[in-house]
Protein backbone atom coordinates (compact mmCIF):
# COMPACT_ATOMS: atom_id res chain seq x y z
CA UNK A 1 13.93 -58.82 52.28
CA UNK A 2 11.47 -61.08 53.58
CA UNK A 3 10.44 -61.90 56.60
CA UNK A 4 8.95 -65.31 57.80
CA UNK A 5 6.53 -63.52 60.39
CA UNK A 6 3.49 -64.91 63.31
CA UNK A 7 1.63 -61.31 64.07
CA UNK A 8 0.74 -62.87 67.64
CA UNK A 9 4.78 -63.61 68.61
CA UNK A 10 5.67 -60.19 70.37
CA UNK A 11 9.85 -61.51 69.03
CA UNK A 12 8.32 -61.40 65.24
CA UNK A 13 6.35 -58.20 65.91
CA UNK A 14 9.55 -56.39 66.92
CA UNK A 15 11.91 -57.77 64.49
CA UNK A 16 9.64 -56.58 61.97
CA UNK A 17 9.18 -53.15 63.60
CA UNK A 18 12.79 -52.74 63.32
CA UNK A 19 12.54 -53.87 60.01
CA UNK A 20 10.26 -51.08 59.10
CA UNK A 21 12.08 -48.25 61.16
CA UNK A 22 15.15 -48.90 58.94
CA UNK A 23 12.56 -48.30 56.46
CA UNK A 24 13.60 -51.36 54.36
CA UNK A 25 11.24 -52.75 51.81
CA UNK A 26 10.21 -56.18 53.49
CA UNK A 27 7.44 -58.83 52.06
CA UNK A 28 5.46 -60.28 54.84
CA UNK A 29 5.07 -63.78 54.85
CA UNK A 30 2.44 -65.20 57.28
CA UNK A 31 3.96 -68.69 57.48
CA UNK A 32 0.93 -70.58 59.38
CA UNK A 33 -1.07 -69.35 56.60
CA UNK A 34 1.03 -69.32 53.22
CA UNK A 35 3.09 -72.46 54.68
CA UNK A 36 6.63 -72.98 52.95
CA UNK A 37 7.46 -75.43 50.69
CA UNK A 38 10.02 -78.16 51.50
CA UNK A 39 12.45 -76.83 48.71
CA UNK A 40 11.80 -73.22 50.17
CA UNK A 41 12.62 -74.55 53.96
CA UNK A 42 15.58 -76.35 52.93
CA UNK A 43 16.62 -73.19 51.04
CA UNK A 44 16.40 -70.97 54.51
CA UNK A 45 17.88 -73.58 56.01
CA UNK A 46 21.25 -73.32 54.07
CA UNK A 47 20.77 -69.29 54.37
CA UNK A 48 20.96 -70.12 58.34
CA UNK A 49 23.46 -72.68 57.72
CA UNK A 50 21.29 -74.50 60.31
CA UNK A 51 19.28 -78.22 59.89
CA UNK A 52 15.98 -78.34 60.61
CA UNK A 53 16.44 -79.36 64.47
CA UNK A 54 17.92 -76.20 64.89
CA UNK A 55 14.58 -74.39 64.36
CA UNK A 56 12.54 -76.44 66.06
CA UNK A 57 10.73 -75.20 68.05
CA UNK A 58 10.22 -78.11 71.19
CA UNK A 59 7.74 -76.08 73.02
CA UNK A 60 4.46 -76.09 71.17
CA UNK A 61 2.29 -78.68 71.90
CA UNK A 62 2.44 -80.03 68.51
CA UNK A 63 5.99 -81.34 68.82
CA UNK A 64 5.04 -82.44 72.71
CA UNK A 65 2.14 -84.81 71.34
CA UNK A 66 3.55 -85.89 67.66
CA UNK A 67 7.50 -85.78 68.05
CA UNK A 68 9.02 -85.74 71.41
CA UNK A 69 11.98 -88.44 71.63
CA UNK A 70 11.70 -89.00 68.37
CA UNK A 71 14.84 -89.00 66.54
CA UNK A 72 14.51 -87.97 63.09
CA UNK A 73 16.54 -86.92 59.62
CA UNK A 74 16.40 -83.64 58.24
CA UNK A 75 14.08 -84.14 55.60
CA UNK A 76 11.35 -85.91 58.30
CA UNK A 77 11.75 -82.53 60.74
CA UNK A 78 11.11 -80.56 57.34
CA UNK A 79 8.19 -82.31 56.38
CA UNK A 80 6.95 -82.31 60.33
CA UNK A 81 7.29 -78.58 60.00
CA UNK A 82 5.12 -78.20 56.74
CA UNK A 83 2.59 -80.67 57.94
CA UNK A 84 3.09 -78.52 61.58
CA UNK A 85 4.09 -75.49 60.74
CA UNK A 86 3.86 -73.93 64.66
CA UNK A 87 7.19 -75.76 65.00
CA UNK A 88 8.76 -73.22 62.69
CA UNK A 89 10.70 -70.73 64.78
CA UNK A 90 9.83 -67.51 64.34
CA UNK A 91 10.77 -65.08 62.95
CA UNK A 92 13.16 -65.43 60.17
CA UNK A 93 14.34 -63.07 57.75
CA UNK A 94 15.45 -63.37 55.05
CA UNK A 95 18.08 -60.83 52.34
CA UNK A 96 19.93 -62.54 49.34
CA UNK A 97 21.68 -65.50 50.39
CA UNK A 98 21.54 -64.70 54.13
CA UNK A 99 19.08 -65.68 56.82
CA UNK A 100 18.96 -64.76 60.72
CA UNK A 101 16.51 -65.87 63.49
CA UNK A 102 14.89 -62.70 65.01
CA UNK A 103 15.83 -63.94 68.53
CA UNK A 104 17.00 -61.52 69.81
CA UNK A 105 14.92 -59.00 67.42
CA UNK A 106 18.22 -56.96 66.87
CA UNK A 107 19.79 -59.86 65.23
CA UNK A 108 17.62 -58.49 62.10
CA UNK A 109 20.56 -55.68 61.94
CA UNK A 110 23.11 -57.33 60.53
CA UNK A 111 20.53 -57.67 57.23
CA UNK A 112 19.48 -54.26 56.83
């Protein structure tokens, strides 16, 4: 299991709490540091069976000042989330060939 994790989000902190009380083996991935790859975005993407809008997260300032009312594909949002990666929503984990957004944290049960 892995889990797409920002330490200062209090949603990722408890997702991953509940992570470790089920006392599943998890890899921490600090995505604002080791950023994802297109191919591994597009890959979570189909585990969500979401597009890229879907995670977006419209709230940080970074989609405010570059993005807002813009109207772009899938591939553009990916790339404005590697070159942005704040716009990520957070936290996803991933198991297999399943993905869930940690909002709400408890969503994280349905993987463990």
């Amino acid at each position: 299991m892995k889990i797409y994790h920002n330490p200062r989000c209090s949603k990722s902190r408890q997702t991953l709490q509940l992570i470790k009380d089920a006392n599943a083996d998890v890899e921490i991935i600090e995505y604002l540091i080791a950023i994802p790859s297109k191919e591994e975005l597009k890959d979570i993407l189909k585990k969500l069976n979401l597009n890229a809008l879907d995670i977006l997260r419209k709230g940080e300032a970074d989609y405010k000042e570059n993005f807002k009312g813009e109207d772009l594909s899938n591939d553009e949002w990916i790339e404005a989330m590697i070159k942005y990666p704040k716009l990520i929503e957070r936290p996803i984990v991933v198991k297999g060939n399943k993905a869930i957004l940690g909002r709400p944290p408890e969503n994280v049960l349905e993987l463990i």
